[in-house]
Protein backbone atom coordinates (compact mmCIF):
# COMPACT_ATOMS: atom_id res chain seq x y z
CA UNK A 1 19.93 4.80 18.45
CA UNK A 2 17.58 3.61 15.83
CA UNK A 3 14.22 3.91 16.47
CA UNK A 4 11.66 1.53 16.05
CA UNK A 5 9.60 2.85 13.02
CA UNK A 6 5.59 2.25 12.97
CA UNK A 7 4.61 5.42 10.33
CA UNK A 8 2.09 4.59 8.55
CA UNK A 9 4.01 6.49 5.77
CA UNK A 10 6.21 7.20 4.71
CA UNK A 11 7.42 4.07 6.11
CA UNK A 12 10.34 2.09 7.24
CA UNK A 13 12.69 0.08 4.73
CA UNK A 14 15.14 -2.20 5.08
CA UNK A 15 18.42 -1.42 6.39
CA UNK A 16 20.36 -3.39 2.83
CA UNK A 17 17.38 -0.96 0.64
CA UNK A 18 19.28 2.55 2.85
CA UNK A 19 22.90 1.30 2.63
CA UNK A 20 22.68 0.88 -1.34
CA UNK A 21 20.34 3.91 -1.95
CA UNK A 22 22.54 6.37 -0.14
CA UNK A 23 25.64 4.83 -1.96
CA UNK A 24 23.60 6.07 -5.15
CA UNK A 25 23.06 9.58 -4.25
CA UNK A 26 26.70 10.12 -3.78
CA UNK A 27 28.03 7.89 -6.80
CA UNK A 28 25.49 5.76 -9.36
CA UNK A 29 27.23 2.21 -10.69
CA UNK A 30 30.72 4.05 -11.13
CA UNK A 31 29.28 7.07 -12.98
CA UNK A 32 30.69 9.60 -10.84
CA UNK A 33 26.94 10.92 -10.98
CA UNK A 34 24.30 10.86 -8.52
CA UNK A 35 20.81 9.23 -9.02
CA UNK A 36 19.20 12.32 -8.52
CA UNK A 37 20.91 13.79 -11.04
CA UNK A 38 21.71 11.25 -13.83
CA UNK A 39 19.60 11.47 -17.30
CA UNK A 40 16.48 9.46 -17.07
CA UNK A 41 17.19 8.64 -20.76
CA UNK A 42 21.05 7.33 -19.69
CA UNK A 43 21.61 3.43 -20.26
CA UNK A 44 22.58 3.14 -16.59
CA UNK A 45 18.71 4.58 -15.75
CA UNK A 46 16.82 2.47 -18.31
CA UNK A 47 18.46 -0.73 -17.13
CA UNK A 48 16.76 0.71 -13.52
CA UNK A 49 13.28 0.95 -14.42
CA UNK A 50 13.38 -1.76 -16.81
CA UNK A 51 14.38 -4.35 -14.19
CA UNK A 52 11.92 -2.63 -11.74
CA UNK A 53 9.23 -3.20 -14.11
CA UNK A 54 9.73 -6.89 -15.18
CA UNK A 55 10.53 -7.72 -11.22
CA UNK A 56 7.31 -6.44 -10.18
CA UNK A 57 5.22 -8.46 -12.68
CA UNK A 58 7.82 -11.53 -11.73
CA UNK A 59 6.91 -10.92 -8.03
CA UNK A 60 3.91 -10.82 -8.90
CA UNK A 61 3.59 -14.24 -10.80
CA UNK A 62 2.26 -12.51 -13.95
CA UNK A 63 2.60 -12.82 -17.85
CA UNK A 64 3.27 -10.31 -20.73
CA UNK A 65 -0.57 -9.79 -20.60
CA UNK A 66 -0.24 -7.66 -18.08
CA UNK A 67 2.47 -4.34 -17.85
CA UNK A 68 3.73 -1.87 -15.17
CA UNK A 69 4.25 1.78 -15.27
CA UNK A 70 6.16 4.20 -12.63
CA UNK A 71 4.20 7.21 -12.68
CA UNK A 72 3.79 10.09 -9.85
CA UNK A 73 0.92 11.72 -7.92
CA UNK A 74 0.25 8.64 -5.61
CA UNK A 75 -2.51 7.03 -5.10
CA UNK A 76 -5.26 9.83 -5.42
CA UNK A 77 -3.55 10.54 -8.86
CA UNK A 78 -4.77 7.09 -9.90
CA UNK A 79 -8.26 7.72 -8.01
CA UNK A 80 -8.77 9.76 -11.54
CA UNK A 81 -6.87 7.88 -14.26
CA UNK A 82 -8.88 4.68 -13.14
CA UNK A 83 -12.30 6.02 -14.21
CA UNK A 84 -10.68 8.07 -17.26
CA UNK A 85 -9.20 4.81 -18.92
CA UNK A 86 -12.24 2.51 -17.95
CA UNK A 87 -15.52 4.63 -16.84
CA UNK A 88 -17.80 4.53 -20.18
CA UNK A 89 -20.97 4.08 -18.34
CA UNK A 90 -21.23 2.63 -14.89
CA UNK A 91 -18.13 1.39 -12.32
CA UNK A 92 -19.28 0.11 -8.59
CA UNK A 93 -17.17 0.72 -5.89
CA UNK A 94 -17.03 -0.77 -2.00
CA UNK A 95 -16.51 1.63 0.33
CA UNK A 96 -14.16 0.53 3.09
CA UNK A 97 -12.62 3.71 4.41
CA UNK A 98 -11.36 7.46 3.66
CA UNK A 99 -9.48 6.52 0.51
CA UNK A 100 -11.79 3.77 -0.76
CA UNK A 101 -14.54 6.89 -0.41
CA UNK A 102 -12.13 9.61 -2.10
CA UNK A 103 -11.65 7.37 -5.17
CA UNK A 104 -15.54 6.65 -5.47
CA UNK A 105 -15.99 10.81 -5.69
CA UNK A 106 -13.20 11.15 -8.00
CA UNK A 107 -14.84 9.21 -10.39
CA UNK A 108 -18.51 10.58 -9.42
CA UNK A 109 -16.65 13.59 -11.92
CA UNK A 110 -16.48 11.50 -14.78
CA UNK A 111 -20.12 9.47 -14.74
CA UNK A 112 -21.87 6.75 -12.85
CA UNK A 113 -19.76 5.23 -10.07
CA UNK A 114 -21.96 3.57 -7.67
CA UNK A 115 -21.48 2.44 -3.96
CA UNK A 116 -22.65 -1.00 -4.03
CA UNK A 117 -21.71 -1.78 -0.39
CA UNK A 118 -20.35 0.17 2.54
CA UNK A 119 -18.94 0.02 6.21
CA UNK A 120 -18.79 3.81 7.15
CA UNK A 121 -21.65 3.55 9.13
CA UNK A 122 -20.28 1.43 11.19
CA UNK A 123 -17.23 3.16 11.62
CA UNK A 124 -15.49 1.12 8.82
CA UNK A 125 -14.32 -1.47 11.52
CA UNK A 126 -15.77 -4.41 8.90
CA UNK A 127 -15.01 -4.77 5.48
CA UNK A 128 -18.60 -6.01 3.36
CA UNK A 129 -19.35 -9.32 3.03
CA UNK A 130 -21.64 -11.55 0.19
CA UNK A 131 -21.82 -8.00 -1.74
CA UNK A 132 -23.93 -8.94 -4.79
CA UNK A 133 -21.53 -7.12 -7.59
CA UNK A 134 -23.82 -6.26 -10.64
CA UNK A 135 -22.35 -6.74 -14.05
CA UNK A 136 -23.35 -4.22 -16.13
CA UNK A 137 -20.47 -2.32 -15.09
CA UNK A 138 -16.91 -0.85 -16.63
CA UNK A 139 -15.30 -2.70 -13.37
CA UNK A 140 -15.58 -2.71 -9.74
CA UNK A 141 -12.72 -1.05 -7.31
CA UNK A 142 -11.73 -1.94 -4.28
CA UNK A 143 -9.01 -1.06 -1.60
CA UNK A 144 -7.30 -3.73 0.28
CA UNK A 145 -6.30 -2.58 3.35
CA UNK A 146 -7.12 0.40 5.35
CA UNK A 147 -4.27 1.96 6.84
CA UNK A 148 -6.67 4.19 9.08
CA UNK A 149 -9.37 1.92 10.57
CA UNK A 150 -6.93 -1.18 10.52
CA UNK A 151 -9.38 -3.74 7.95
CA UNK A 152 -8.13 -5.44 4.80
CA UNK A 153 -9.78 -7.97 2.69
CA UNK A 154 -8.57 -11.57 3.14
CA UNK A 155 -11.21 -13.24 0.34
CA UNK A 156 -11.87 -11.03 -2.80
CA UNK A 157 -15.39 -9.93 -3.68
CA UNK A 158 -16.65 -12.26 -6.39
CA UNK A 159 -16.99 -10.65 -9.65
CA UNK A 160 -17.15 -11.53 -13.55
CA UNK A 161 -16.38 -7.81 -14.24
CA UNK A 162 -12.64 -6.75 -14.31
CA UNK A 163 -11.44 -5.73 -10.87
CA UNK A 164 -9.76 -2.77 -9.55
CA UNK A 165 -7.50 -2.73 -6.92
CA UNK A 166 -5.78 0.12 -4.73
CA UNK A 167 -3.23 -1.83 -3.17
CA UNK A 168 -1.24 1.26 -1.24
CA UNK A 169 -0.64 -0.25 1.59
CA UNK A 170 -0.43 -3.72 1.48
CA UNK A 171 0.82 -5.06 -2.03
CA UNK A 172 3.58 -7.78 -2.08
CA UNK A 173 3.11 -8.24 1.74
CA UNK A 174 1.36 -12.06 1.45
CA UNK A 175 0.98 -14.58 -1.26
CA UNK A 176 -2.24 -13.57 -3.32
CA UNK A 177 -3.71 -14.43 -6.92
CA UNK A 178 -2.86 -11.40 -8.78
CA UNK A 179 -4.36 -12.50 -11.63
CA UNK A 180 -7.63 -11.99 -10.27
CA UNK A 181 -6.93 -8.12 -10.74
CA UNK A 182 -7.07 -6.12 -14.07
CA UNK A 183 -5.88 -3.25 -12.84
CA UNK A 184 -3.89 -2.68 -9.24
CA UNK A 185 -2.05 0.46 -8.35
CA UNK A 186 -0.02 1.57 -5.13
CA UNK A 187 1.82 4.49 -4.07
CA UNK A 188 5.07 3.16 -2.94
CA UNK A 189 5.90 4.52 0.87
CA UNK A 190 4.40 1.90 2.86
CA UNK A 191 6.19 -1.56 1.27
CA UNK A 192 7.57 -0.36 -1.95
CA UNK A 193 10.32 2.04 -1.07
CA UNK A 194 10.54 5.92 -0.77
CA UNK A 195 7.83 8.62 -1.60
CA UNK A 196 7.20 10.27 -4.73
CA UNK A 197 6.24 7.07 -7.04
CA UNK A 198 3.35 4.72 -7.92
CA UNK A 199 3.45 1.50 -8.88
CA UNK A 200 0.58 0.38 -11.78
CA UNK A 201 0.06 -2.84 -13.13
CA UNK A 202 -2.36 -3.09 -15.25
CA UNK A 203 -3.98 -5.97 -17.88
CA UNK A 204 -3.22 -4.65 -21.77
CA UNK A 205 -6.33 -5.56 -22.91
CA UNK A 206 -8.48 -3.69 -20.73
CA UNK A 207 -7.61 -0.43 -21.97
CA UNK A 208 -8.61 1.87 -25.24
CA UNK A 209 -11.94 0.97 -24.69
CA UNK A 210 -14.04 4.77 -23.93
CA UNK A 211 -15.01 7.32 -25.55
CA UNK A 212 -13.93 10.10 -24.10
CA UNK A 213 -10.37 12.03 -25.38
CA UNK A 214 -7.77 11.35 -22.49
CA UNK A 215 -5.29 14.04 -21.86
CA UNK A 216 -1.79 13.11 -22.50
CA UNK A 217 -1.21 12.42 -18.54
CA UNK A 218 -4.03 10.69 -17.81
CA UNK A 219 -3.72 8.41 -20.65
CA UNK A 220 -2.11 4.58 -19.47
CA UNK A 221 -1.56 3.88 -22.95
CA UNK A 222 0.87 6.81 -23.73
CA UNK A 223 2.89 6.12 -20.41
CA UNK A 224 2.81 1.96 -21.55
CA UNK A 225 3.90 3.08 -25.30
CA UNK A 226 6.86 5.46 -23.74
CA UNK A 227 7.88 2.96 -21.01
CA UNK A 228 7.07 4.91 -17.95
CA UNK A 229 8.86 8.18 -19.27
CA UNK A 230 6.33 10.19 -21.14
CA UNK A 231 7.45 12.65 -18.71
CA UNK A 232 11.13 12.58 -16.33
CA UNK A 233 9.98 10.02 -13.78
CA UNK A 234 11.28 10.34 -10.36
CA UNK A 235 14.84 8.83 -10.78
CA UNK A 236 15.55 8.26 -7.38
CA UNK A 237 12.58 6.94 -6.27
CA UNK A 238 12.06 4.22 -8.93
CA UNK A 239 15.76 3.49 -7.88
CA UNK A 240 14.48 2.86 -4.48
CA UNK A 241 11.64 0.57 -5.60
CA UNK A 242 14.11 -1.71 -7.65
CA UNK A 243 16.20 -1.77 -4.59
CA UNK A 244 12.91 -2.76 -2.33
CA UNK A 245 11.92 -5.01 -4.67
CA UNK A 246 14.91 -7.01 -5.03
CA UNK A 247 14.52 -7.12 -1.21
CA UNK A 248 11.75 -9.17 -1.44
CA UNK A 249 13.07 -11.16 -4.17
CA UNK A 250 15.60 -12.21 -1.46
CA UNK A 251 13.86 -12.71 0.95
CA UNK A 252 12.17 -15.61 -0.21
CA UNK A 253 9.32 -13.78 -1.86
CA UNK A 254 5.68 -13.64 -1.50
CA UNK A 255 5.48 -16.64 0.74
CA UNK A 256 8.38 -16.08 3.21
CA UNK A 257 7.16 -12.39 3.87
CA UNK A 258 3.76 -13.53 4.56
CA UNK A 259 4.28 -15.24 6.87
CA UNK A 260 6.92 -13.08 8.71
CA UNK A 261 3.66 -10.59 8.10
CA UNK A 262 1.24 -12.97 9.77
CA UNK A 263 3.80 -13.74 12.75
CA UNK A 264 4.43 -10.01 13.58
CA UNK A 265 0.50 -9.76 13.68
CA UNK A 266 -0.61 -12.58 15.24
CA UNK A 267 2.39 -11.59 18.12
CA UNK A 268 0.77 -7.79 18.33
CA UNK A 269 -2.80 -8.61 18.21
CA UNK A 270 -2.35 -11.58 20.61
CA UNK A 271 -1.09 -9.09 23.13
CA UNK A 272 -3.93 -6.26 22.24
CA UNK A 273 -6.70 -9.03 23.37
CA UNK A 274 -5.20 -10.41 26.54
CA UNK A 275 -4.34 -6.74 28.03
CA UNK A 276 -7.24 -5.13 29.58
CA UNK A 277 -5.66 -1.82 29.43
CA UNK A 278 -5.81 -1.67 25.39
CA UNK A 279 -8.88 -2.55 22.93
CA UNK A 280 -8.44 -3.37 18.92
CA UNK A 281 -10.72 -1.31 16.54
CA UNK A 282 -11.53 -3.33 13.99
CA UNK A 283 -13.48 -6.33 14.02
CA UNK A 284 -11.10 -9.28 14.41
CA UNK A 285 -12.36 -11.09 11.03
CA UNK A 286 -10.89 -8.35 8.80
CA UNK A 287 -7.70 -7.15 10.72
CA UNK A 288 -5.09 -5.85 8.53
CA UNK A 289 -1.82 -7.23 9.04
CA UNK A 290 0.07 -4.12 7.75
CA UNK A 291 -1.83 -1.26 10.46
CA UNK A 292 -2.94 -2.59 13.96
CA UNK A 293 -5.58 0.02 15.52
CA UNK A 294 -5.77 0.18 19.29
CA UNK A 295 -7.20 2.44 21.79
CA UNK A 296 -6.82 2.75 25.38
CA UNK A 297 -9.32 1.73 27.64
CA UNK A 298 -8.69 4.36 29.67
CA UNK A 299 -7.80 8.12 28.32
CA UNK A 300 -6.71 9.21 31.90
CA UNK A 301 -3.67 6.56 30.81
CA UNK A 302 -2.69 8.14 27.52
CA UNK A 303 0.29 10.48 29.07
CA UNK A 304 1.84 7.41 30.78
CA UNK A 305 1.41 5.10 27.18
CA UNK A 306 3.13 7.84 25.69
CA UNK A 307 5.92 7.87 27.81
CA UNK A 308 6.71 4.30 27.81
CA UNK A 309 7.21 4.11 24.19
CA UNK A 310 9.00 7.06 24.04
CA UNK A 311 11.68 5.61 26.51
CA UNK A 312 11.64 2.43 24.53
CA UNK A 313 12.28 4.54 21.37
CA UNK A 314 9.41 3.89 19.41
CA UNK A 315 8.16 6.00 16.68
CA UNK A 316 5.02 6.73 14.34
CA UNK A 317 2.21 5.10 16.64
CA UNK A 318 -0.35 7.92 17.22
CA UNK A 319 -3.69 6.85 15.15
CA UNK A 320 -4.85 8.73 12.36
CA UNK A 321 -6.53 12.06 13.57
CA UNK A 322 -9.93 10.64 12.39
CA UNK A 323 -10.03 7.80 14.68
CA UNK A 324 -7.63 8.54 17.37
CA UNK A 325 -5.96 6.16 19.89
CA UNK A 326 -2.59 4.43 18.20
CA UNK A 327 -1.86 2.60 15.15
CA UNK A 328 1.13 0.19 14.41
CA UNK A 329 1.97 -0.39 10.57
CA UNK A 330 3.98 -3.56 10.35
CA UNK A 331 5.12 -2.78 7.12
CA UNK A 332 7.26 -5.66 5.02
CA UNK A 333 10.71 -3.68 6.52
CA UNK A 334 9.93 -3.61 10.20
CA UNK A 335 11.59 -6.43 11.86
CA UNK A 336 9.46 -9.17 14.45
CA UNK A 337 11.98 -7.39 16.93
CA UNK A 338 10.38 -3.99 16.67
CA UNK A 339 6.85 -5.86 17.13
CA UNK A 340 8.34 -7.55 20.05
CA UNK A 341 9.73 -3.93 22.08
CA UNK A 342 5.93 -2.52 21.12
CA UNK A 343 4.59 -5.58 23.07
CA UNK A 344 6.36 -5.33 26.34
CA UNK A 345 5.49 -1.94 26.33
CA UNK A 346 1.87 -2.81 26.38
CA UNK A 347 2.58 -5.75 29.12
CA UNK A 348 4.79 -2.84 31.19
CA UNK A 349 1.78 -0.61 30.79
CA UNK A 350 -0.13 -3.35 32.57
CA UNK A 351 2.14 -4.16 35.03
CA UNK A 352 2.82 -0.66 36.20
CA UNK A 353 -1.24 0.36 35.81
């Protein structure tokens, strides 16, 4: 029986996204070839990341300004090609969690990156608000949701300097100004598709502009100038991201999934404040609609919560080991059905208390 999937990575995808991707391993478009084993340089595997590329910008209601690239390495890969394309002297960074702090040190190696605001202290249950951005800065970075501590930003800071954006675990999950971004990457296993690429899009004419000699990896413009294969890109996974984002594309796009997104979370945080038995982590102004955080009010209970999802055959919900307690992504794949089986778990852990 399938199980109801809440990983917080990697994640669930849509059932149309498995059903043509293992179709590919066994036979690509009639080539008799698998996608894991087809030529990256092949006319059947350029069409692929082509189309991937120009969908994400369409998706993303953006203009030839701006370009994609499919590289590899995730997310902490781009925690160091950020400040080697754009740190020259100073970059500010908001700290809203583990990874939002782990890309602020990465680029501590290359010069000035300051922390102009910060919610670790507090447990990063808040994201910052009215944080005065200076702008004498490269750019300022951000990280829109928080897959540990359950926050994500809902208004963008305000800022004249080009912003920087590491959109992991949330991008294309709700309408949103992309334009407002000169630079947003993701690694794709939360809403993008299977592990082992990252997703950059990036504004042309914000790069070329330090100092310093890149190295042939690190360097945006060499992977923009050989269209995402200065090196064999991961053939199967971009495969998987066209796939997921032609998902989207069907599904109505950017508006229709936020609001499916909003519906799932409103239904699982609705429950979370009416049962006494269960208590939401982070303060209810900055939710994330992609990870719900909950503890127990009660550890003595945990043994009995576990069970009951268990028997209702749900997966992936123990929190992060830094925070504890249980955390629900509600990724763009996982169905308001899977939300719904979580929820009268909680009310049957209530009822049975």
């Amino acid at each position: 029986m399938k199980k109801h999937n809440f990983s917080a990575g990697p994640s669930i995808l849509a059932p149309e996204v498995f059903q043509k991707a293992s179709k590919a391993l066994l036979d690509f478009e009639g080539t008799g070839l698998s996608v894991i084993e087809i030529s990256h340089r092949s006319p059947e595997f350029v069409r692929v990341i082509e189309r991937a590329r120009a969908l994400a910008l369409e998706i993303a209601g953006l203009d030839d300004s701006y370009t994609t690239l499919f590289l590899q390495g995730g997310a902490s890969m781009q925690f160091l090609m950020v400040p080697y394309n754009l740190l020259e002297t100073k970059a500010a960074y908001i700290d809203t969690g583990t990874w939002a702090n782990k890309a602020q040190k990465e680029a501590a190696l290359f010069g000035n990156a300051e922390v102009i605001a910060s919610s670790k202290a507090d447990g990063y249950k808040y994201i910052p608000k009215n944080v005065t951005v200076p702008t004498d800065i490269d750019y300022l970075h951000i990280t829109t949701n928080n897959t540990i501590y359950g926050t994500e930003y809902h208004s963008l800071p305000q800022t004249s300097v080009p912003l920087v954006a590491d959109m992991s675990s949330d991008i294309f999950s709700r309408p949103l100004d992309y334009k407002q971004f000169s630079l947003i990457y993701a690694g794709s296993q939360k809403n993008l598709g299977a592990s082992g690429s990252t997703l950059v899009i990036v504004k042309k004419d914000l790069l070329g502009k330090v100092s310093r000699k890149l190295p042939s990896m690190m360097d945006y413009q060499l992977h923009i100038k050989n269209d995402s294969m200065f090196n064999t890109p991961s053939t199967f996974a971009v495969y998987v991201n066209l796939l997921v984002l032609e998902w989207i594309q069907a599904q109505g796009g950017l508006q229709a999934l936020g609001k499916r997104n909003r519906a799932k979370a409103d239904l699982l945080y609705g429950e979370i404040d009416r049962n006494p038995l269960v208590v939401g982590y982070a303060n209810k102004e900055d939710r994330s609609l992609m990870n719900v955080v909950f503890n127990l009010t009660d550890e003595s209970t945990k043994e009995r919560f576990d069970a009951l999802c268990k028997e209702a055959n749900i997966s992936g919900i123990k929190g992060h080991r830094s925070v504890g307690g249980y955390r629900a992504s509600i990724y763009n794949a996982l169905p308001l059905q899977s939300v719904q089986v979580l929820v009268d778990v909680l009310k049957e852990f209530e009822r049975t208390a």
